[in-house]
N, C-alpha and C. Protein backbone atom coordinates (compact mmCIF):
# COMPACT_ATOMS: atom_id res chain seq x y z
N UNK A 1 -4.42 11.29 -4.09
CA UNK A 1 -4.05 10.98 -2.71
C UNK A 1 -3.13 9.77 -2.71
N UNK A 2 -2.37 10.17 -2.11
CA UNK A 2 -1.07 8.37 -2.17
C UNK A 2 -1.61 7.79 -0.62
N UNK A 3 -1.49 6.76 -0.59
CA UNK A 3 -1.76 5.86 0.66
C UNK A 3 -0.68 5.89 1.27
N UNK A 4 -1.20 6.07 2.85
CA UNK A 4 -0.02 6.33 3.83
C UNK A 4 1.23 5.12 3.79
N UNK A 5 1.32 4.22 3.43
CA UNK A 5 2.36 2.91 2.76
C UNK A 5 3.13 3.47 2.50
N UNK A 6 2.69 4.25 1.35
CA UNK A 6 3.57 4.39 0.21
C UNK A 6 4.52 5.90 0.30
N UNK A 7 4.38 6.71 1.61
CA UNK A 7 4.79 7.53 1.87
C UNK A 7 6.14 7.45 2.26
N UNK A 8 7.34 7.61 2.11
CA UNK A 8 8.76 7.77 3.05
C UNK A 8 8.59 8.87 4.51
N UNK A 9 9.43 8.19 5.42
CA UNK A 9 9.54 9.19 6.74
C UNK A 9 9.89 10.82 6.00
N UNK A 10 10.68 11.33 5.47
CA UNK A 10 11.12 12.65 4.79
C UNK A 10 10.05 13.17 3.92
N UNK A 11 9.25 12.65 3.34
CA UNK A 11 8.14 13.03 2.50
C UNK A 11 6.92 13.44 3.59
N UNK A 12 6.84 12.30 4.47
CA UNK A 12 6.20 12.82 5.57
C UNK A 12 6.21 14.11 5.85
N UNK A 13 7.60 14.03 6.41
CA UNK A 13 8.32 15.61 7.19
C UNK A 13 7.80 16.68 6.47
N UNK A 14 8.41 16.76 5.08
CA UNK A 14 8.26 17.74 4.19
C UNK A 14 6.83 18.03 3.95
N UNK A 15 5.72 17.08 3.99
CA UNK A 15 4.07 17.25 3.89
C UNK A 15 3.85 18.51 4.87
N UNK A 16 4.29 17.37 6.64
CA UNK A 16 3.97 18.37 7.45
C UNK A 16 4.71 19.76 7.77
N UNK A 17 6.00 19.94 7.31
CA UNK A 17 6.38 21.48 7.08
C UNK A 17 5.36 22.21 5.65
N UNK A 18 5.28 21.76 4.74
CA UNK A 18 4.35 22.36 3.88
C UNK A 18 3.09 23.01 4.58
N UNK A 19 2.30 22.15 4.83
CA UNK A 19 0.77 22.51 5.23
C UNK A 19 1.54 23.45 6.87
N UNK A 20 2.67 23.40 7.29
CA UNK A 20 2.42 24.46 8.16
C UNK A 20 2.92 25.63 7.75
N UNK A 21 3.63 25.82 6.58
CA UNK A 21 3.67 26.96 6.24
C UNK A 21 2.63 27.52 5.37
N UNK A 22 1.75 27.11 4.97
CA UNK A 22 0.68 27.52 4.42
C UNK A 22 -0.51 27.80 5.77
N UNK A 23 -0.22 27.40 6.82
CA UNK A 23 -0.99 28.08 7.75
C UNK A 23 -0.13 28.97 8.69
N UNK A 24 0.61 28.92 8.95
CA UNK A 24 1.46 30.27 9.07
C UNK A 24 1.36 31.66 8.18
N UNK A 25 0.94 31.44 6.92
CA UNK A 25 0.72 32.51 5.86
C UNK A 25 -0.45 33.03 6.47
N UNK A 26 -1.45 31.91 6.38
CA UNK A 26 -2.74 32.75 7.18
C UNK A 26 -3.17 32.82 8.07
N UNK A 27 -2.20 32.44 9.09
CA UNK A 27 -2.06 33.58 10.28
C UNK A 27 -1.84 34.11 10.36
N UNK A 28 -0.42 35.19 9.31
CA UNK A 28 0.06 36.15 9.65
C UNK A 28 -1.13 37.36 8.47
N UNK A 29 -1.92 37.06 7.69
CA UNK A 29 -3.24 37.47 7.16
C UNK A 29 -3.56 38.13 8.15
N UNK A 30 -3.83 37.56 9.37
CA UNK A 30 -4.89 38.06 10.14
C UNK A 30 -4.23 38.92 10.75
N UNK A 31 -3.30 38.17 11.91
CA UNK A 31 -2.19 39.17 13.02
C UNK A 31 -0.99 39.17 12.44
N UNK A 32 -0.78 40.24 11.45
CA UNK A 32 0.17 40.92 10.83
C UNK A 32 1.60 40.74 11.67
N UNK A 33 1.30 41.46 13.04
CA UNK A 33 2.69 41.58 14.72
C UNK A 33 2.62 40.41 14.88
N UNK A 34 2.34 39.40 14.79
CA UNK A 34 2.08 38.21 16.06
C UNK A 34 3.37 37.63 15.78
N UNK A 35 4.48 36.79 16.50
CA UNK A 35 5.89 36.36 15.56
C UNK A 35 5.46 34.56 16.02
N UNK A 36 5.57 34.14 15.48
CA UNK A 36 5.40 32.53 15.16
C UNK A 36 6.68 31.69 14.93
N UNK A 37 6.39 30.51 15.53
CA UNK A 37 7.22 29.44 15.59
C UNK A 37 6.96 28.15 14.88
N UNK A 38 7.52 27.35 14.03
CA UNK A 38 6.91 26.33 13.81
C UNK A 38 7.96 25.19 14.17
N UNK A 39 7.25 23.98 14.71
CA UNK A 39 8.12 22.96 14.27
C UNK A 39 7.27 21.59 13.80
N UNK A 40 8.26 20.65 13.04
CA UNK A 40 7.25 19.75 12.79
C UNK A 40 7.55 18.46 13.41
N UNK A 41 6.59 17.69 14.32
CA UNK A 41 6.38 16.65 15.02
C UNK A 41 6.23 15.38 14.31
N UNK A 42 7.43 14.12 14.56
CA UNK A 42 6.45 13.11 13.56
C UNK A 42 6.91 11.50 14.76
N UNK A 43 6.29 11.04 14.59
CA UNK A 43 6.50 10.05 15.46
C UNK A 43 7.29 8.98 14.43
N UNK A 44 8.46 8.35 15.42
CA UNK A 44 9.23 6.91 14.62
C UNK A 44 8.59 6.18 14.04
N UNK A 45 7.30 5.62 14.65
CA UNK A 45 6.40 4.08 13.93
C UNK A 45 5.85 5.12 13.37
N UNK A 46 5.30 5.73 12.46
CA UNK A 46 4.62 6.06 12.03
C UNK A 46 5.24 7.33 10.65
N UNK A 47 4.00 6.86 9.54
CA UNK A 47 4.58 8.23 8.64
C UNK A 47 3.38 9.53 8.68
N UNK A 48 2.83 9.81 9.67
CA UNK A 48 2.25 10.80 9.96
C UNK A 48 3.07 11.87 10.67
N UNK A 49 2.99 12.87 10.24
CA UNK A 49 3.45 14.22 11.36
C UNK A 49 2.57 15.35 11.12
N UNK A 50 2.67 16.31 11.84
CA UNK A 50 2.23 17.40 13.00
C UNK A 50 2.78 18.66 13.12
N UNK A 51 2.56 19.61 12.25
CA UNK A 51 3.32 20.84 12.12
C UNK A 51 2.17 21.58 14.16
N UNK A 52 3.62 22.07 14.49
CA UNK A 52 3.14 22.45 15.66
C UNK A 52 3.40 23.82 15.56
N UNK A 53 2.41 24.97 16.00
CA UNK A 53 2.90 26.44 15.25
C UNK A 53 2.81 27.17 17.11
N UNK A 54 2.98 27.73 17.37
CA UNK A 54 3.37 28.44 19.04
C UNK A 54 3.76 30.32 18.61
N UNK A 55 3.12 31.14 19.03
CA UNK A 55 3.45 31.86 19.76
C UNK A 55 4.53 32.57 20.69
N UNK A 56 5.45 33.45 19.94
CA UNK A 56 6.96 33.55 21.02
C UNK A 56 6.56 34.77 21.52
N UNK A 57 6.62 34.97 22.79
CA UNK A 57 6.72 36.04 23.56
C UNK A 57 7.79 37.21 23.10
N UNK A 58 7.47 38.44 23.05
CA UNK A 58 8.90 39.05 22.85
C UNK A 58 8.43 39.89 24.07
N UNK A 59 9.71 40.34 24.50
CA UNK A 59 9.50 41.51 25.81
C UNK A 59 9.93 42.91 24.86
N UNK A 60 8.57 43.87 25.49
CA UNK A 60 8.26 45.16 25.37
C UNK A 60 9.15 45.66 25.61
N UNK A 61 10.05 46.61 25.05
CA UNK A 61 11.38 47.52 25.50
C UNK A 61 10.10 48.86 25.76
N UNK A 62 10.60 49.20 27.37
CA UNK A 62 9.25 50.29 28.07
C UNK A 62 10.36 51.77 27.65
């Protein structure tokens, strides 16, 4: 484990795109159709971020 110090803002980033594409994988495990969005959230003071994953609507062609 490295201590949050010693982390760069981009290493950050790249953490939190990692771990959300590894949960994006197993979501799409489950709901095969479902189409997914990710983005990743990180705040300025801080080297923490936030993979945010959402749900896109598509419209049904009837």
């Amino acid at each position: 484990v490295i201590p949050q110090a010693d982390i760069s803002f981009s290493d950050s980033l790249r953490l939190g795109y990692e771990r959300g594409i590894i949960l994006m994988k197993e979501i799409k495990k489950i709901y095969p159709d479902v189409v997914i969005d990710m983005s990743v959230n990180s705040a300025a003071s801080s080297t923490t971020s936030k993979a945010i994953i959402t749900t896109i609507n598509k419209k049904v062609s009837e």
